[in-house]
C-alpha atoms as a PDB file:
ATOM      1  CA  UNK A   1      28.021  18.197  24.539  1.00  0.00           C
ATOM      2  CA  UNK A   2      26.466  20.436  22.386  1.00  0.00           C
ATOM      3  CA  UNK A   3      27.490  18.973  19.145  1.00  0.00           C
ATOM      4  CA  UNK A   4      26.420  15.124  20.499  1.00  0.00           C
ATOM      5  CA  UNK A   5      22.586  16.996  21.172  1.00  0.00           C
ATOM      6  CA  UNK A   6      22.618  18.216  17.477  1.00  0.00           C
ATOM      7  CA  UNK A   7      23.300  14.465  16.640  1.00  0.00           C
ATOM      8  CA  UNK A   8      20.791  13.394  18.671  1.00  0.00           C
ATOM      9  CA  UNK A   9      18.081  16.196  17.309  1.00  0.00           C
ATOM     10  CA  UNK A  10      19.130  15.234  13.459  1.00  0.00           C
ATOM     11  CA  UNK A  11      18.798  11.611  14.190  1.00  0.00           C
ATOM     12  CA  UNK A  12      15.269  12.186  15.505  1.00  0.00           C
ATOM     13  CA  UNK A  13      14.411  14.226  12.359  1.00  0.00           C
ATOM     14  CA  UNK A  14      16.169  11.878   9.664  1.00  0.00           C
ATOM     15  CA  UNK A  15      14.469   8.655  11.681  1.00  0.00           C
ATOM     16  CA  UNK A  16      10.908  10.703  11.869  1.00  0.00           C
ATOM     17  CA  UNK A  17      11.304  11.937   7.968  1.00  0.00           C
ATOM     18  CA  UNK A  18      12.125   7.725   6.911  1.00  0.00           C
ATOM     19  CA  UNK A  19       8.551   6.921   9.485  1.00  0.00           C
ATOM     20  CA  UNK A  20       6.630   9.037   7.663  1.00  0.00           C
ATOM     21  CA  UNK A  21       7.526   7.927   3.969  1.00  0.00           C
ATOM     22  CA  UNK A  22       7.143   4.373   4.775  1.00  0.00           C
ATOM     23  CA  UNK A  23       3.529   5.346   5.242  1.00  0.00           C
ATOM     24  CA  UNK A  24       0.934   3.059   7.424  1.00  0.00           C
ATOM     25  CA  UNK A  25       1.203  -0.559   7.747  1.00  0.00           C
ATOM     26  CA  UNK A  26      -1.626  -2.645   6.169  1.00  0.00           C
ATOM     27  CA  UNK A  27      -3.130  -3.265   9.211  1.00  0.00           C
ATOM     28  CA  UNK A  28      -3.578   0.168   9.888  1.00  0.00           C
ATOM     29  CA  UNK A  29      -4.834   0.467   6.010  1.00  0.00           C
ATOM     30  CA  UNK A  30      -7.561  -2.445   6.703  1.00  0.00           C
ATOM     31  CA  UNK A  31      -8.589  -1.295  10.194  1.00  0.00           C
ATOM     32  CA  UNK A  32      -9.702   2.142   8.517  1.00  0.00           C
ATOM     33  CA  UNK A  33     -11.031   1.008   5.219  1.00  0.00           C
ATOM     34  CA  UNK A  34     -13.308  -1.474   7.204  1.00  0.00           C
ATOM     35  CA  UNK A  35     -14.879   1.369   9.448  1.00  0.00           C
ATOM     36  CA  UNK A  36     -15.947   2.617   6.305  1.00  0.00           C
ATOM     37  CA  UNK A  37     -19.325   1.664   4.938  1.00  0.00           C
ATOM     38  CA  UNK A  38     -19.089   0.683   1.063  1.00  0.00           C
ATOM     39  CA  UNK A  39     -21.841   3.108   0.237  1.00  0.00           C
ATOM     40  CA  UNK A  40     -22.267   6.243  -2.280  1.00  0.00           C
ATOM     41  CA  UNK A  41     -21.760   8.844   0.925  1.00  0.00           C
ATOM     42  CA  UNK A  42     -18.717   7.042   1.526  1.00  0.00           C
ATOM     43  CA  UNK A  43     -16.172   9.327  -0.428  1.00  0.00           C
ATOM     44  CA  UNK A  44     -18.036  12.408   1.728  1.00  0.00           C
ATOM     45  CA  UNK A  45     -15.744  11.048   4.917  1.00  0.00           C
ATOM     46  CA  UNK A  46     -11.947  12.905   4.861  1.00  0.00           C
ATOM     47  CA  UNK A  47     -10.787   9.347   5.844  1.00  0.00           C
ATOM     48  CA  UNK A  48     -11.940   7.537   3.259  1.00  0.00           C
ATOM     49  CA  UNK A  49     -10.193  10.571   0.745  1.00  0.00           C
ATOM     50  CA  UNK A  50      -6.699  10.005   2.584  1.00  0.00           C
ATOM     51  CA  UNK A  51      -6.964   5.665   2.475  1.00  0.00           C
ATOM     52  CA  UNK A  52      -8.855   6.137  -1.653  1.00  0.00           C
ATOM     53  CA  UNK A  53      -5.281   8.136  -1.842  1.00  0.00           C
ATOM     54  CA  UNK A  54      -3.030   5.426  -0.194  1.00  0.00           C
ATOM     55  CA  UNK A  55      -4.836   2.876  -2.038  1.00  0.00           C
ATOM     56  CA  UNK A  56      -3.908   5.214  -5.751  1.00  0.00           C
ATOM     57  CA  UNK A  57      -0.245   5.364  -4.793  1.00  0.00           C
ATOM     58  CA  UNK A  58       0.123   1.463  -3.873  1.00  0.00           C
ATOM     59  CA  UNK A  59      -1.333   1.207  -7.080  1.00  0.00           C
ATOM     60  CA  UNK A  60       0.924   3.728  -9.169  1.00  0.00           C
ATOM     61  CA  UNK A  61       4.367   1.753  -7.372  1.00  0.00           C
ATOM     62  CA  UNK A  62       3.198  -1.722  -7.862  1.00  0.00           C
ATOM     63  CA  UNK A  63       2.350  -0.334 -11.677  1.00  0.00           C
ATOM     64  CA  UNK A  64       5.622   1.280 -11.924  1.00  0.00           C
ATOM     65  CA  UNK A  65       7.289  -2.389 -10.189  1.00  0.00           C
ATOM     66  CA  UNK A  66       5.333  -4.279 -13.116  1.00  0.00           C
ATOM     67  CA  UNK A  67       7.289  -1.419 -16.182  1.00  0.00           C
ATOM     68  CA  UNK A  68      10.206  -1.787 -14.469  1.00  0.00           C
ATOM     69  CA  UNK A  69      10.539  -4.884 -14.797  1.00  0.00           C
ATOM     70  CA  UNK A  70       8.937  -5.730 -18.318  1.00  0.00           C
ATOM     71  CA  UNK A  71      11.273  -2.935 -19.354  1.00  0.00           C
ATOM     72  CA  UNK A  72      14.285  -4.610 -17.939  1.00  0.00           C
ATOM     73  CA  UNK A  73      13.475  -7.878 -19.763  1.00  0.00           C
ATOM     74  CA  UNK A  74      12.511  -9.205 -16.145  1.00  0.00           C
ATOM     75  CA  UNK A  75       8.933 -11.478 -14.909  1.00  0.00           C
ATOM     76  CA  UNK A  76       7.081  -8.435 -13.577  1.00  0.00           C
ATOM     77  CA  UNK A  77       5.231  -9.525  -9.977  1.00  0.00           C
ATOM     78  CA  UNK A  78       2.180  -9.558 -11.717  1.00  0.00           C
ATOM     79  CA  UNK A  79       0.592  -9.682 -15.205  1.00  0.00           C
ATOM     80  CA  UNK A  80      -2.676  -7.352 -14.943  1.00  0.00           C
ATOM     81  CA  UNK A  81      -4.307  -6.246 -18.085  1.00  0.00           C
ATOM     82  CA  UNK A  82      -3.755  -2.524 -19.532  1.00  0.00           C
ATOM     83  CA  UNK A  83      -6.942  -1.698 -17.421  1.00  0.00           C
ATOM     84  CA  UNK A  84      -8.132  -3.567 -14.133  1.00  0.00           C
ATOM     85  CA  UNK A  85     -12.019  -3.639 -12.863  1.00  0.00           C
ATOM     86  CA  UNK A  86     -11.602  -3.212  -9.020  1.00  0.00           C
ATOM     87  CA  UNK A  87     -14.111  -4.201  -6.511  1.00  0.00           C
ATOM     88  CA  UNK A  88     -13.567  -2.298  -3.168  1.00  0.00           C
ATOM     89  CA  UNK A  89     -15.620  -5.078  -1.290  1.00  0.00           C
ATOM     90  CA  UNK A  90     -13.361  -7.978  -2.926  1.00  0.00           C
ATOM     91  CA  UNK A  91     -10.093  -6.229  -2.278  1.00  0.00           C
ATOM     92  CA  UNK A  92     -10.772  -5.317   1.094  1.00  0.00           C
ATOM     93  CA  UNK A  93     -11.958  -9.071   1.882  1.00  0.00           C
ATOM     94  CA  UNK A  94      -8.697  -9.787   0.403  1.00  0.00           C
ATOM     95  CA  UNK A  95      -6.623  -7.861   2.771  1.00  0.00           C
ATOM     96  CA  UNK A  96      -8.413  -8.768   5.297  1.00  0.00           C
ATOM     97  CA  UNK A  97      -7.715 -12.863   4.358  1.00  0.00           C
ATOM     98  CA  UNK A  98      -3.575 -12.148   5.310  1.00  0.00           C
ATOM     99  CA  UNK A  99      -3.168 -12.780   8.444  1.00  0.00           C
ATOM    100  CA  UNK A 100      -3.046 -10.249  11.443  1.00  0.00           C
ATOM    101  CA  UNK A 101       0.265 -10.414  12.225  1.00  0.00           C
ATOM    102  CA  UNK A 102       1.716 -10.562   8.449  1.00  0.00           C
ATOM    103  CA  UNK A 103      -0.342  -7.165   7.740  1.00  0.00           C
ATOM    104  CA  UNK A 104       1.092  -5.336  10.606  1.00  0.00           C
ATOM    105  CA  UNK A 105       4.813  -6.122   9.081  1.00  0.00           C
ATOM    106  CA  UNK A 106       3.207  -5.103   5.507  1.00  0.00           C
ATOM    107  CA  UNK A 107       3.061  -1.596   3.597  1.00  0.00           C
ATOM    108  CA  UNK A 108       0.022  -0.672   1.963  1.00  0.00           C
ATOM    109  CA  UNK A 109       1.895  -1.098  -1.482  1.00  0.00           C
ATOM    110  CA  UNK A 110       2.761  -4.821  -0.275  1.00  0.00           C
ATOM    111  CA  UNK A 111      -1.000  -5.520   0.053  1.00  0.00           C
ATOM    112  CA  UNK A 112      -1.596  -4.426  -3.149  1.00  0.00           C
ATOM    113  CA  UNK A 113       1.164  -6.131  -4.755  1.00  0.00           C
ATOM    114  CA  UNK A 114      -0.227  -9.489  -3.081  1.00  0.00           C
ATOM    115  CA  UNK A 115      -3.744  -8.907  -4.611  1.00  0.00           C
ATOM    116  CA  UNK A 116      -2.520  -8.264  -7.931  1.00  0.00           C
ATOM    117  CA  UNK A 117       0.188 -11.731  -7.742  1.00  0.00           C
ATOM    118  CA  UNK A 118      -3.086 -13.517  -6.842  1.00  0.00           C
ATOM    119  CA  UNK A 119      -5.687 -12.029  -9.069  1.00  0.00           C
ATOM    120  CA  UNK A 120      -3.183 -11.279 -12.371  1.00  0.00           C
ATOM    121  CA  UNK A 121      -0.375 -13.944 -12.050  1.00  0.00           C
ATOM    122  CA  UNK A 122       2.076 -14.414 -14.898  1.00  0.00           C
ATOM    123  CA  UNK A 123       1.940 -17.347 -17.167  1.00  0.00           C
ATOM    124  CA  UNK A 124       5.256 -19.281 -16.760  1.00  0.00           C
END
């Protein structure tokens, strides 16, 4: 009995622990970012610190996706230049284009990686 409640307890931890590194769906993402008004106070909100931070590590994998693969000889998902301009406003209208139900099966880093296909795709 004892040992099958110590299953039970690690399971909850290991399962909370995976939850928590998967980080919020897009639609979570967009729901926030769109209370948010586009405007020079906006970086004084703590929410709009945590989804700027979010938004930097999407970034940083879907980067890291795009070495990989040139590294490995591989078509990387996207083909951005060395340095990208980003417009908050066009990004966001973006994410907010995919559909409701596809952003609430979609990571943050997904999102991204769908903006960059479309904006920076790969010549063939």
């Amino acid at each position: 009995m004892r040992a099958t409640l110590i299953a039970a307890l690690v399971a909850c931890l290991l399962a909370g622990s995976a939850i928590a590194q998967s980080g919020p769906t897009l639609e979570s993402f967009v729901t926030r970012a769109n209370r948010i008004p586009l405007n020079a106070t906006a970086m004084l909100r703590p929410d709009a610190h945590r989804l700027k931070g979010e938004a930097e590590r999407a970034f940083r994998a879907v980067g890291g996706e795009i070495r990989d693969a040139r590294a490995a000889n591989r078509t990387p998902p996207a083909c951005p230049p060395e340095r990208i301009e980003l417009n908050p406003r066009q990004l966001l209208d973006f994410l907010n284009g995919i559909p409701q139900a596809r952003r609430q099966r979609m990571t943050v880093t997904d999102g991204i990686r769908s903006w960059m296909v479309s904006r920076y795709p790969c010549s063939s």
